[in-house]
C-alpha atoms as a PDB file:
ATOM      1  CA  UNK A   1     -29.666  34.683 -15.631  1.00  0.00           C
ATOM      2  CA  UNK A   2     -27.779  31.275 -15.736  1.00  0.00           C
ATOM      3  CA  UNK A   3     -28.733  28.680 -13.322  1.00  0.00           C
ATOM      4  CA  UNK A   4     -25.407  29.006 -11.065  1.00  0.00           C
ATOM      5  CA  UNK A   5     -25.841  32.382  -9.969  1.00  0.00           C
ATOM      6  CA  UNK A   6     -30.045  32.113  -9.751  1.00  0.00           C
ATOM      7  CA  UNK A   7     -29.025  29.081  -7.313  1.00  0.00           C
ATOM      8  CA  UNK A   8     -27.198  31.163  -5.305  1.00  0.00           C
ATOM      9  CA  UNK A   9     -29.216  34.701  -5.747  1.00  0.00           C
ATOM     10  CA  UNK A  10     -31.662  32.581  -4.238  1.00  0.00           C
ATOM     11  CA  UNK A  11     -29.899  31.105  -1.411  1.00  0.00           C
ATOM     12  CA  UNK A  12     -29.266  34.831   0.017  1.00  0.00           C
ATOM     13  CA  UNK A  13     -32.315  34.257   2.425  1.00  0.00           C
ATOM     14  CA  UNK A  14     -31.717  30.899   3.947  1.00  0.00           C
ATOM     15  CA  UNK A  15     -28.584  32.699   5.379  1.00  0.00           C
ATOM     16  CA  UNK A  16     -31.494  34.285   7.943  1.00  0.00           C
ATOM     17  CA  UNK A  17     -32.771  32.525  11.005  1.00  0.00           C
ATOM     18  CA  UNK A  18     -35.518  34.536  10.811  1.00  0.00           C
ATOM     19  CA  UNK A  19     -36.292  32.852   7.024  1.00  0.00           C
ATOM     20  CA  UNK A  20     -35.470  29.351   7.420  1.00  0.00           C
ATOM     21  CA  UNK A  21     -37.643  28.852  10.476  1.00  0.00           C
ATOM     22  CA  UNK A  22     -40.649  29.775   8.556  1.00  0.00           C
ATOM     23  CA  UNK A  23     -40.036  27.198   6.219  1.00  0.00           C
ATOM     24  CA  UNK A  24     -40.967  23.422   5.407  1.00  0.00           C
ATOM     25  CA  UNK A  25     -38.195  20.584   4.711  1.00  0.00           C
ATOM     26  CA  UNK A  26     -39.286  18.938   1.585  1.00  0.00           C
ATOM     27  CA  UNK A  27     -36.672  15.960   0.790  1.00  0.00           C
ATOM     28  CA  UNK A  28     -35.338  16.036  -2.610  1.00  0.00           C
ATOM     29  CA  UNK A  29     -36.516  12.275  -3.122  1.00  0.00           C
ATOM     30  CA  UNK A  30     -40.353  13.383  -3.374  1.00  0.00           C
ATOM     31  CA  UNK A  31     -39.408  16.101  -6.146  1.00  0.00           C
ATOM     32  CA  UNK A  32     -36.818  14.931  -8.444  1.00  0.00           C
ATOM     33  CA  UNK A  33     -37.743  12.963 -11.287  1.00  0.00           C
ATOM     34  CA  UNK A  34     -35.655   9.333 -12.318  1.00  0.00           C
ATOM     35  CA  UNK A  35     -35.295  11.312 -16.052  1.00  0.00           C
ATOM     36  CA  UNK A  36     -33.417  14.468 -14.275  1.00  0.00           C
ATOM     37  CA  UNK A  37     -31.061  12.387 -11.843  1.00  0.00           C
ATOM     38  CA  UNK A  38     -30.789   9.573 -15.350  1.00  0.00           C
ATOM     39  CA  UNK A  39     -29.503  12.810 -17.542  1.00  0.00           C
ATOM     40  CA  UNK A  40     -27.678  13.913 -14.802  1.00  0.00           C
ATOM     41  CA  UNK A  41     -25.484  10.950 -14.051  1.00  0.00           C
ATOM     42  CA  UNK A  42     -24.862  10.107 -17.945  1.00  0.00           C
ATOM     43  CA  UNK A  43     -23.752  13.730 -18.925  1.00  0.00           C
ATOM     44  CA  UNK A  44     -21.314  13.423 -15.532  1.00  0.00           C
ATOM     45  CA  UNK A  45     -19.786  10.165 -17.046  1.00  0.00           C
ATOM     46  CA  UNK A  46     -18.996  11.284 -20.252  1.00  0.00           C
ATOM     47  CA  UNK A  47     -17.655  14.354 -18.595  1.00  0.00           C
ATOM     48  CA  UNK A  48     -15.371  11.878 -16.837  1.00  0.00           C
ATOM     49  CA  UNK A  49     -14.681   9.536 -20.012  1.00  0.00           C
ATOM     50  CA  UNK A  50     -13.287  13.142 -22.394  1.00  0.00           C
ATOM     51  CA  UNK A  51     -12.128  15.412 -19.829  1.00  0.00           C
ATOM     52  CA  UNK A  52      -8.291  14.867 -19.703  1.00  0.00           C
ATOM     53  CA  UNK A  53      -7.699  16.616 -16.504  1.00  0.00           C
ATOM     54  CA  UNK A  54      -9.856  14.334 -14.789  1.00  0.00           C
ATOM     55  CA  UNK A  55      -7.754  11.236 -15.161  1.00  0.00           C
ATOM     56  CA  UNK A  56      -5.630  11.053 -11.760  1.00  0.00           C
ATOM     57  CA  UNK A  57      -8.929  11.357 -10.868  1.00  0.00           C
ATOM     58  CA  UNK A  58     -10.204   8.215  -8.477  1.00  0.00           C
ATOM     59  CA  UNK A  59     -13.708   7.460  -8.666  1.00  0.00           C
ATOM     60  CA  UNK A  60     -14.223   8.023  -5.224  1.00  0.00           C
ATOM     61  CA  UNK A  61     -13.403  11.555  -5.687  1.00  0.00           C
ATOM     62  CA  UNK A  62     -15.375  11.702  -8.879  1.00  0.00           C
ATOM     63  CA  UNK A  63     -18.558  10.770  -7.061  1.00  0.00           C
ATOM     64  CA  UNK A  64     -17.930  13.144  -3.876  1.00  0.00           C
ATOM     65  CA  UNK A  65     -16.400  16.389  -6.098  1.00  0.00           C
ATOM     66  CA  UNK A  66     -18.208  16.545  -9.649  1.00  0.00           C
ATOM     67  CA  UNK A  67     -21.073  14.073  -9.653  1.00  0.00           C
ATOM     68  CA  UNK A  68     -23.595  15.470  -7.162  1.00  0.00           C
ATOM     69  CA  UNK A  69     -26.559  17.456  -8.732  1.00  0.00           C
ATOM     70  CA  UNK A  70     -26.666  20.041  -5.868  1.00  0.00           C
ATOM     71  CA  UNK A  71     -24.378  21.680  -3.016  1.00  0.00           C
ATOM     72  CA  UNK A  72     -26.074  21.977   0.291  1.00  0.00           C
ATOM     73  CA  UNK A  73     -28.978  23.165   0.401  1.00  0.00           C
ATOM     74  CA  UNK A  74     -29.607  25.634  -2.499  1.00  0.00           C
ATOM     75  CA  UNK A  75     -32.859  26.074  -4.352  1.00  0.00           C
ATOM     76  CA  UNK A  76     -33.003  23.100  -7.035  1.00  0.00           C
ATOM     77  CA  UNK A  77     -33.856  25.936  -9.407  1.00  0.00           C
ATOM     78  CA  UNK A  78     -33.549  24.952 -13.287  1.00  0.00           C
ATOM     79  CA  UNK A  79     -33.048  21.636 -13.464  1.00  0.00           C
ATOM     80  CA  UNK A  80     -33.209  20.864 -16.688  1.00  0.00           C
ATOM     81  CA  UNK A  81     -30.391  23.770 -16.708  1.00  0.00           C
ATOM     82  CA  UNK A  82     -28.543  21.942 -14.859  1.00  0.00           C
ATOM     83  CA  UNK A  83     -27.854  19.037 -16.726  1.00  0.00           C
ATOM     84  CA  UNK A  84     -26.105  21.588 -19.460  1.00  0.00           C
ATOM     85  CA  UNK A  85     -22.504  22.195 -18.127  1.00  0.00           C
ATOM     86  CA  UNK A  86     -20.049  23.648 -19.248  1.00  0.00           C
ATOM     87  CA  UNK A  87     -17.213  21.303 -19.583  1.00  0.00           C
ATOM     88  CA  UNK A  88     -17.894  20.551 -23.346  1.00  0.00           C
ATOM     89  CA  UNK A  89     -18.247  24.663 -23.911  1.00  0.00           C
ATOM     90  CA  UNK A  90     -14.389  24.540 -22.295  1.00  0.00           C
ATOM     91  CA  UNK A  91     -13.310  21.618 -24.763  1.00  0.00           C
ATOM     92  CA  UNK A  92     -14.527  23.182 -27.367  1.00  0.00           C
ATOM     93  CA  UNK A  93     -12.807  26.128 -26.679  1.00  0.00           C
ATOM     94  CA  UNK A  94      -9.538  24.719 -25.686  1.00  0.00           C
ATOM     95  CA  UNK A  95      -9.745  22.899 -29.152  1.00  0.00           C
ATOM     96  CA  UNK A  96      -9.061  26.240 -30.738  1.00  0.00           C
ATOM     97  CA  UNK A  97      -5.279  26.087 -29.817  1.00  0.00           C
ATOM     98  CA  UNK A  98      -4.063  23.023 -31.278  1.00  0.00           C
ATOM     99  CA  UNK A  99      -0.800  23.026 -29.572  1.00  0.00           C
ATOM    100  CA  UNK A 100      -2.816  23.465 -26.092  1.00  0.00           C
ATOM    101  CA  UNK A 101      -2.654  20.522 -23.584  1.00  0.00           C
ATOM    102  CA  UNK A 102      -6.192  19.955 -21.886  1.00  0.00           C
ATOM    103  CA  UNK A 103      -4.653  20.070 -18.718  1.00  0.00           C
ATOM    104  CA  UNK A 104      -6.522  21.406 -15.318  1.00  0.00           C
ATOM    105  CA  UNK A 105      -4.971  25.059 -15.527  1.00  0.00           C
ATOM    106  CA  UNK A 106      -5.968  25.606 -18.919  1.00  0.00           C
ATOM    107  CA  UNK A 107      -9.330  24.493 -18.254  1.00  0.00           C
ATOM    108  CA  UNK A 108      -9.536  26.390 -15.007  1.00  0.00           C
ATOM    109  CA  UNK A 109      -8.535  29.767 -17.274  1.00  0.00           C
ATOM    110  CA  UNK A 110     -10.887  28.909 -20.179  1.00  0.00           C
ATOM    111  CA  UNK A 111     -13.818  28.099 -17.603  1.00  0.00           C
ATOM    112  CA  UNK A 112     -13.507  31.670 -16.044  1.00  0.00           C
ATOM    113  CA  UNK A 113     -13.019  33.587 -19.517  1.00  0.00           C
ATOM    114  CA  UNK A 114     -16.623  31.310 -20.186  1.00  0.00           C
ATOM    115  CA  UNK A 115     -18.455  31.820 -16.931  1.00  0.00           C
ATOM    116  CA  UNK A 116     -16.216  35.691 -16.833  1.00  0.00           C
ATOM    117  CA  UNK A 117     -18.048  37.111 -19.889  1.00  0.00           C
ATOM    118  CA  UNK A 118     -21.374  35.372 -19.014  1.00  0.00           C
ATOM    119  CA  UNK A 119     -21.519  36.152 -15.211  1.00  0.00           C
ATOM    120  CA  UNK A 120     -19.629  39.242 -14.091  1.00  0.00           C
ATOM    121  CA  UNK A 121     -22.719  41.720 -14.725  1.00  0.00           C
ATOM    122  CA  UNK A 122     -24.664  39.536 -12.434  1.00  0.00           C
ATOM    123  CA  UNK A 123     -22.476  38.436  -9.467  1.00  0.00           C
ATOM    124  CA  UNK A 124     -19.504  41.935  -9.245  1.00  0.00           C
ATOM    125  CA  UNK A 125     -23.013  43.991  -9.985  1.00  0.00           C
ATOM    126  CA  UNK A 126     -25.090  42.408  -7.345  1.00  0.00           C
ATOM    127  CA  UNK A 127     -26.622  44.745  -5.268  1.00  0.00           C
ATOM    128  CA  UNK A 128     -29.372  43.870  -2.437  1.00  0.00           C
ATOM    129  CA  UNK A 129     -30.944  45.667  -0.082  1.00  0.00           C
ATOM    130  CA  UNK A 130     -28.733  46.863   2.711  1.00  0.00           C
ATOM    131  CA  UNK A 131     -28.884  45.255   5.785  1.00  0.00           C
ATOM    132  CA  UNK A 132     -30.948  42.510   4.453  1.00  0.00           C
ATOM    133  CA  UNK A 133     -28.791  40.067   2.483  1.00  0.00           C
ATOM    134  CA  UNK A 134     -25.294  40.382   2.248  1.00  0.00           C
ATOM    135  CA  UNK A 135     -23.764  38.569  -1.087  1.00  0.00           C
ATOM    136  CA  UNK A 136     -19.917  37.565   1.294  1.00  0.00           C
ATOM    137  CA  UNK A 137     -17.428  34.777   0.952  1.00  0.00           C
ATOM    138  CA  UNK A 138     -19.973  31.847   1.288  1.00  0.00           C
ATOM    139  CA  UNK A 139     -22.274  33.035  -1.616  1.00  0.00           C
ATOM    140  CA  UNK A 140     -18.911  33.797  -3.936  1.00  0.00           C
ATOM    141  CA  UNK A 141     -17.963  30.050  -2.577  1.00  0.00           C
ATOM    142  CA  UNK A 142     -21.259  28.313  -3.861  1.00  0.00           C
ATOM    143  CA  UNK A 143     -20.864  30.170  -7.008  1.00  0.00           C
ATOM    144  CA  UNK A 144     -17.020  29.249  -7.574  1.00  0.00           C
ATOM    145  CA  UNK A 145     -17.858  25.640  -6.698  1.00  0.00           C
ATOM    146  CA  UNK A 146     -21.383  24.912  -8.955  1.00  0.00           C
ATOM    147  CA  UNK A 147     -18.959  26.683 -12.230  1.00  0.00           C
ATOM    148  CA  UNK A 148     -16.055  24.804 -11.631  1.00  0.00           C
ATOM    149  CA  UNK A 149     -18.214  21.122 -11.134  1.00  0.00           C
ATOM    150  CA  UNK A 150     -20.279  22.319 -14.071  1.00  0.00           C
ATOM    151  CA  UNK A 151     -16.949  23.126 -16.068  1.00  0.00           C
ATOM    152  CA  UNK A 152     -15.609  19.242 -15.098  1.00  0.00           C
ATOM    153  CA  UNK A 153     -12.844  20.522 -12.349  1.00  0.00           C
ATOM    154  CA  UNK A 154     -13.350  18.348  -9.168  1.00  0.00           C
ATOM    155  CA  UNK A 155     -13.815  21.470  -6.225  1.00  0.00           C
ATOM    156  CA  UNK A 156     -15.313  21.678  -2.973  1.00  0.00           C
ATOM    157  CA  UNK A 157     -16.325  24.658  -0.098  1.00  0.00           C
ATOM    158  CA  UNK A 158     -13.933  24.693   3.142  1.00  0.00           C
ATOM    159  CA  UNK A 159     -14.824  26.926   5.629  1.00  0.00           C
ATOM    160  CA  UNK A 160     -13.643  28.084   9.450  1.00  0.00           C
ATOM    161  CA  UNK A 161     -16.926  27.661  11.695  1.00  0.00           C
ATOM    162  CA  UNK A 162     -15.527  30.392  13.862  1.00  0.00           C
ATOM    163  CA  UNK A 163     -12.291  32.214  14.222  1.00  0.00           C
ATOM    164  CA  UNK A 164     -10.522  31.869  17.633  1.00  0.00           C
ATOM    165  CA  UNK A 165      -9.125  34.758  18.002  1.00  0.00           C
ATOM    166  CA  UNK A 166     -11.255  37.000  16.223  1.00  0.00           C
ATOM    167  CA  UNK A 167     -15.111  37.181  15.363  1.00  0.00           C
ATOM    168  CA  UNK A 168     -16.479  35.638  12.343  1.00  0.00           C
ATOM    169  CA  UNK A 169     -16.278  32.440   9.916  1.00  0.00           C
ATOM    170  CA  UNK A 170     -14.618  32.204   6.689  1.00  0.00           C
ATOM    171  CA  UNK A 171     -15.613  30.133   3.711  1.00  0.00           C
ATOM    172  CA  UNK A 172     -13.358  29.496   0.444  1.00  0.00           C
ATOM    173  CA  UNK A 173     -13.319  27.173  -2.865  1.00  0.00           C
ATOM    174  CA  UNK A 174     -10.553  24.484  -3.213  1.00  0.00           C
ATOM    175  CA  UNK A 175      -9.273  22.333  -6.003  1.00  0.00           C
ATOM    176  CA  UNK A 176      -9.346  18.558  -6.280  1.00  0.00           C
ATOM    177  CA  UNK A 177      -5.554  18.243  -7.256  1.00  0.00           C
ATOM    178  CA  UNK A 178      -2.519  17.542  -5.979  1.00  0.00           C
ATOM    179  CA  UNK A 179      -0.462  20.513  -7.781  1.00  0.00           C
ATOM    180  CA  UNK A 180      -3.448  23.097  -7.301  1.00  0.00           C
ATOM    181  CA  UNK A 181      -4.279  22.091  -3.715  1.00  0.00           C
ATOM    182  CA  UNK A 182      -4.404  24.879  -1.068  1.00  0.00           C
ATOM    183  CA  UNK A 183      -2.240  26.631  -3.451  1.00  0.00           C
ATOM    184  CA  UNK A 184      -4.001  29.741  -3.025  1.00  0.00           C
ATOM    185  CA  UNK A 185      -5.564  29.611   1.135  1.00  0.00           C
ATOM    186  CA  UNK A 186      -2.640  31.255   2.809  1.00  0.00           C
ATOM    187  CA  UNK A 187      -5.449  33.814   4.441  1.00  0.00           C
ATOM    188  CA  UNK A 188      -6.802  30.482   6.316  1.00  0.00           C
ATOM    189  CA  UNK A 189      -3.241  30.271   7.973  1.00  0.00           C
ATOM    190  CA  UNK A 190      -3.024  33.574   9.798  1.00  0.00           C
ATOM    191  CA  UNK A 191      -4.568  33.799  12.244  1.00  0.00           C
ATOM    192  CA  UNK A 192      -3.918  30.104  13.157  1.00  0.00           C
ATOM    193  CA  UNK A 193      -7.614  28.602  12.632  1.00  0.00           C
ATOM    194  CA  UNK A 194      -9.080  26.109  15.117  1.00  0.00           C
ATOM    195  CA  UNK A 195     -10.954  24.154  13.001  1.00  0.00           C
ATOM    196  CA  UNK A 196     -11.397  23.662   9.357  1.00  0.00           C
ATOM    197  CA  UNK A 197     -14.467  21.580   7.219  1.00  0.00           C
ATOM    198  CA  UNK A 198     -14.966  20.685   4.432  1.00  0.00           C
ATOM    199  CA  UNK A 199     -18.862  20.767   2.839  1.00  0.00           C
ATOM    200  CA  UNK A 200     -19.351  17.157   1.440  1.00  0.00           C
ATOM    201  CA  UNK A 201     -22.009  15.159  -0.333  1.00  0.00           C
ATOM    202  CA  UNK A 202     -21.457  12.139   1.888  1.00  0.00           C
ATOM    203  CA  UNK A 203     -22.329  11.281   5.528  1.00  0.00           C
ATOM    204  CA  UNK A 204     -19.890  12.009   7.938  1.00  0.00           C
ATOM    205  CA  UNK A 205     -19.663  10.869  11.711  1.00  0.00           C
ATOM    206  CA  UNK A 206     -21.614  13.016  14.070  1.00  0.00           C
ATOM    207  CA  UNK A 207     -22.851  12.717  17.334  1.00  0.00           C
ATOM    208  CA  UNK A 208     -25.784  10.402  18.430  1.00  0.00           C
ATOM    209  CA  UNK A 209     -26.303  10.273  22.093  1.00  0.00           C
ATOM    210  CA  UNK A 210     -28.427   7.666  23.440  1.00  0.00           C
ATOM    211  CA  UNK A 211     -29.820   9.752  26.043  1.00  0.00           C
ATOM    212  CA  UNK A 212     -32.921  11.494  24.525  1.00  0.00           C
ATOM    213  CA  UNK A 213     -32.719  14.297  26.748  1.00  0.00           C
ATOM    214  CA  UNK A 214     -28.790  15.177  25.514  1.00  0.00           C
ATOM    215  CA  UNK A 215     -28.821  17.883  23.539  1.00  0.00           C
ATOM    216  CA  UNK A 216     -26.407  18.127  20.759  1.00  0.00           C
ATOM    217  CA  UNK A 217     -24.773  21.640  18.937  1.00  0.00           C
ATOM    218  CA  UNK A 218     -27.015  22.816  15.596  1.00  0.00           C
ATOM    219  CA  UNK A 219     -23.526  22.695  14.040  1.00  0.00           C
ATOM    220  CA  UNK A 220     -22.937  18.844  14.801  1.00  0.00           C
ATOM    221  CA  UNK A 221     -26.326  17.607  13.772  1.00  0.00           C
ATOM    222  CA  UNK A 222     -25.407  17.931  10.416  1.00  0.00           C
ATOM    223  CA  UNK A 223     -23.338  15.004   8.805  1.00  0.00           C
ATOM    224  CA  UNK A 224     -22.242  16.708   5.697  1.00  0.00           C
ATOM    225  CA  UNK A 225     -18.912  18.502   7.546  1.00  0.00           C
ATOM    226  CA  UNK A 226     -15.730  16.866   6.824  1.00  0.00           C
ATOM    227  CA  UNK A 227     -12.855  18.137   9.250  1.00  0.00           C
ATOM    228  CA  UNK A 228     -10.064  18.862   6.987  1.00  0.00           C
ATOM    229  CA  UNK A 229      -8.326  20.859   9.464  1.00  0.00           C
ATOM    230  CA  UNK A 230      -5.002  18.590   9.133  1.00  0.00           C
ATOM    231  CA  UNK A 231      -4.828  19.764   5.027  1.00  0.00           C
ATOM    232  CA  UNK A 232      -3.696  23.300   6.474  1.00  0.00           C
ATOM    233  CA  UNK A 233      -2.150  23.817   9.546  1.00  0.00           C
ATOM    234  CA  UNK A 234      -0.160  21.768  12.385  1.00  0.00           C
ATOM    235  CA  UNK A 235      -2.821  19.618  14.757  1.00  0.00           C
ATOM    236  CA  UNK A 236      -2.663  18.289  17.777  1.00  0.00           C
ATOM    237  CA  UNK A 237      -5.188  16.103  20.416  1.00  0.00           C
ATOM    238  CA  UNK A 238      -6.329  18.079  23.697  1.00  0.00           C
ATOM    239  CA  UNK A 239      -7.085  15.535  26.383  1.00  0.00           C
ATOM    240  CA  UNK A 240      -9.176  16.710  28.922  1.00  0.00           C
ATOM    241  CA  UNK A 241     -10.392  14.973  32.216  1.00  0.00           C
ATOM    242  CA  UNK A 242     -13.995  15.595  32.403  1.00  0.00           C
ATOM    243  CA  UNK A 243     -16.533  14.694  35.637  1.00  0.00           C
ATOM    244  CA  UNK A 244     -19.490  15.220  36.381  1.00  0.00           C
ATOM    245  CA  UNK A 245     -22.386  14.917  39.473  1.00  0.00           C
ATOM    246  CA  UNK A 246     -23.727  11.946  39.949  1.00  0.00           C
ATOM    247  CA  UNK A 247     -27.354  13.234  38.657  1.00  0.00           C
ATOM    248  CA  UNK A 248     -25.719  14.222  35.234  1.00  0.00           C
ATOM    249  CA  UNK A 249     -23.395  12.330  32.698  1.00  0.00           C
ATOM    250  CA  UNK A 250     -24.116  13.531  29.037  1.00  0.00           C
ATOM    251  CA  UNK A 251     -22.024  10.758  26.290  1.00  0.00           C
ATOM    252  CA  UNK A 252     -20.413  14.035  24.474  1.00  0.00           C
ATOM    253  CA  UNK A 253     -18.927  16.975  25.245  1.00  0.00           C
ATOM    254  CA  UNK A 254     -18.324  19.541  22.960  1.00  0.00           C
ATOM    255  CA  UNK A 255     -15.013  22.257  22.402  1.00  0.00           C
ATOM    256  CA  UNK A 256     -15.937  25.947  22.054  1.00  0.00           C
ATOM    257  CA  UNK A 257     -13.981  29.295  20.616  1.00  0.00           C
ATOM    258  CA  UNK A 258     -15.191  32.598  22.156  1.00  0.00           C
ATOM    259  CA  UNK A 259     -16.455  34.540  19.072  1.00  0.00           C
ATOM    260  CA  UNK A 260     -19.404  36.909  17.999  1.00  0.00           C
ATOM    261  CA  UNK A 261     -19.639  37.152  22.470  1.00  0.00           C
ATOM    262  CA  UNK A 262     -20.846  33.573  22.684  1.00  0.00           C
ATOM    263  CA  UNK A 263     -18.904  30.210  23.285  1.00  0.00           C
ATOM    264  CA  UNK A 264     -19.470  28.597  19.601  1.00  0.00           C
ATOM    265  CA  UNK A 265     -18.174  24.930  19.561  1.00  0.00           C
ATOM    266  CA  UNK A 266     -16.243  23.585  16.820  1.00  0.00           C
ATOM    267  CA  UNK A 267     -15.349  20.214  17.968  1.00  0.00           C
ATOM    268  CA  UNK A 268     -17.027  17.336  19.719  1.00  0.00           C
ATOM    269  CA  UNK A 269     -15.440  14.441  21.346  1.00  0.00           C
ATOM    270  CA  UNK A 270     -16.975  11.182  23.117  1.00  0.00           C
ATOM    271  CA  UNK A 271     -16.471  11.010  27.189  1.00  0.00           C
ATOM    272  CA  UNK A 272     -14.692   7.806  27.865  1.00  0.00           C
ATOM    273  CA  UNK A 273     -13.294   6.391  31.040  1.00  0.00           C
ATOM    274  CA  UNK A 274     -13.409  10.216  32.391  1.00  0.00           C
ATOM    275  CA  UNK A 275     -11.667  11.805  29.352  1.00  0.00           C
ATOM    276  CA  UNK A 276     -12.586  13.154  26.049  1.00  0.00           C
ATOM    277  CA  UNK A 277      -9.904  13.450  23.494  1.00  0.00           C
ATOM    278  CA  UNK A 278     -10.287  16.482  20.527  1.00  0.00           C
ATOM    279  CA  UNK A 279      -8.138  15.353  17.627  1.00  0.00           C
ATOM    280  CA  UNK A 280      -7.029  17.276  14.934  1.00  0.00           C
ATOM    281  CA  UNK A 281      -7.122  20.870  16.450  1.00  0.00           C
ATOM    282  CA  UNK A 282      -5.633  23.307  15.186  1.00  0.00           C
ATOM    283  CA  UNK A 283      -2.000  24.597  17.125  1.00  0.00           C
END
């Protein structure tokens, strides 16, 4: 089967606790070869240099949206299949209807008729076992997303951590384009969401307390969450005075929902002068 849904068959079991603790971090640095990341990067550019629709397209956004070689943290299965995209498979297509402007929607429909005819046995036919692995919004997400970068269309995962008013998280794909963007999230809306991220390739500010004894949120120690939340909804800052005994003064505190019977916290803010300020939350 093609590389983009073996990447993502074969993420089903790092969705598992029980899975990932078992297994050992090996750092992409010590396993991918100069000659991949070389053929990598050049196919990307010419992508970039032929593919109309990427033209409003600043380079910024080129190298967080379509250049990276992987995700999160999927199986690097087929690499050398993954310096093939698609993107020239959708020109040459599109080239077929001479009267047909490469433009981002027509791309976007070729891409799926491509990907459609290829893909549809393996990902609508999926079946695993049942209770096991569950193929749900994040795994259609990652499969949406590697397509579309493969196909040249500048897309990213945003996701709700947790709902707060409801159990649960939600992931979805979105568009790198300002006449395509959000156009289709409305679910994300309703109910009102408290937080929303976006999966990125680049660092983003997380919390690093001094203390070594502070303990901070699984959620937060990763820097690859971008909060978008402002893209969809109304936001507002909660100020909150905070104290604490005289024994005990951690540097962050951290904002919870009540979901799936725990307190699950989506938002982190830095104590200062006996307040901590959450920006950007959702109202």
């Amino acid at each position: 089967m093609p590389y983009t849904v073996r990447r993502v068959i074969y993420s089903l079991p790092l969705h598992k606790p029980e899975v990932t603790s078992k297994l050992e971090k090996i750092v992409d640095i010590e396993k991918i070869t100069s000659e991949f990341l070389i053929r990598h990067i050049d196919n990307r550019m010419k992508c970039r240099e032929q593919v109309t629709w990427l033209s409003n397209l600043d380079f910024g956004e080129f190298c967080e949206y379509l250049l990276p070689y992987r995700l999160t943290n999927e199986p690097m299965i087929g690499w050398q299949d993954s310096t093939q995209t698609l993107w020239k498979e959708v020109l040459q297509e599109m080239t077929y209807y001479d009267e047909l402007p490469q433009t981002l929607e027509n791309a976007m429909s070729f891409q799926r008729n491509l990907t459609g005819n290829r893909d549809d046995d393996y990902v609508s036919g999926l079946k695993t076992p049942e209770g096991i692995y569950n193929f749900d919004c994040i795994d259609r997400s990652y499969y949406d997303i590697h397509c579309f970068r493969a196909s040249g269309v500048a897309s990213a995962v945003d996701f709700i951590p947790h709902w707060p008013t409801r159990n649960g998280n939600h992931y979805w794909k979105v568009i790198i384009d300002p006449d395509l963007k959000f156009s289709n999230l409305s679910e994300t809306r309703n109910p009102v969401s408290a937080k929303v991220y976006r999966i990125t390739y680049s660092h983003n500010e997380i919390p690093r307390p001094e203390h070594p004894d502070e303990t901070v949120p699984d959620f937060f120690q990763h820097p690859f969450y971008r909060d978008v939340s402002s893209d969809y909804m109304n936001v507002g800052d909660i100020e909150l005075p905070v104290s604490f005994s005289k024994d005990y003064s951690p540097e962050y505190i951290y904002l919870c929902v009540f979901s799936n019977f725990e307190w699950q916290p989506v938002a982190w803010s830095k104590v200062r002068k006996g307040k901590a300020v959450f920006s950007g939350y959702g109202i």
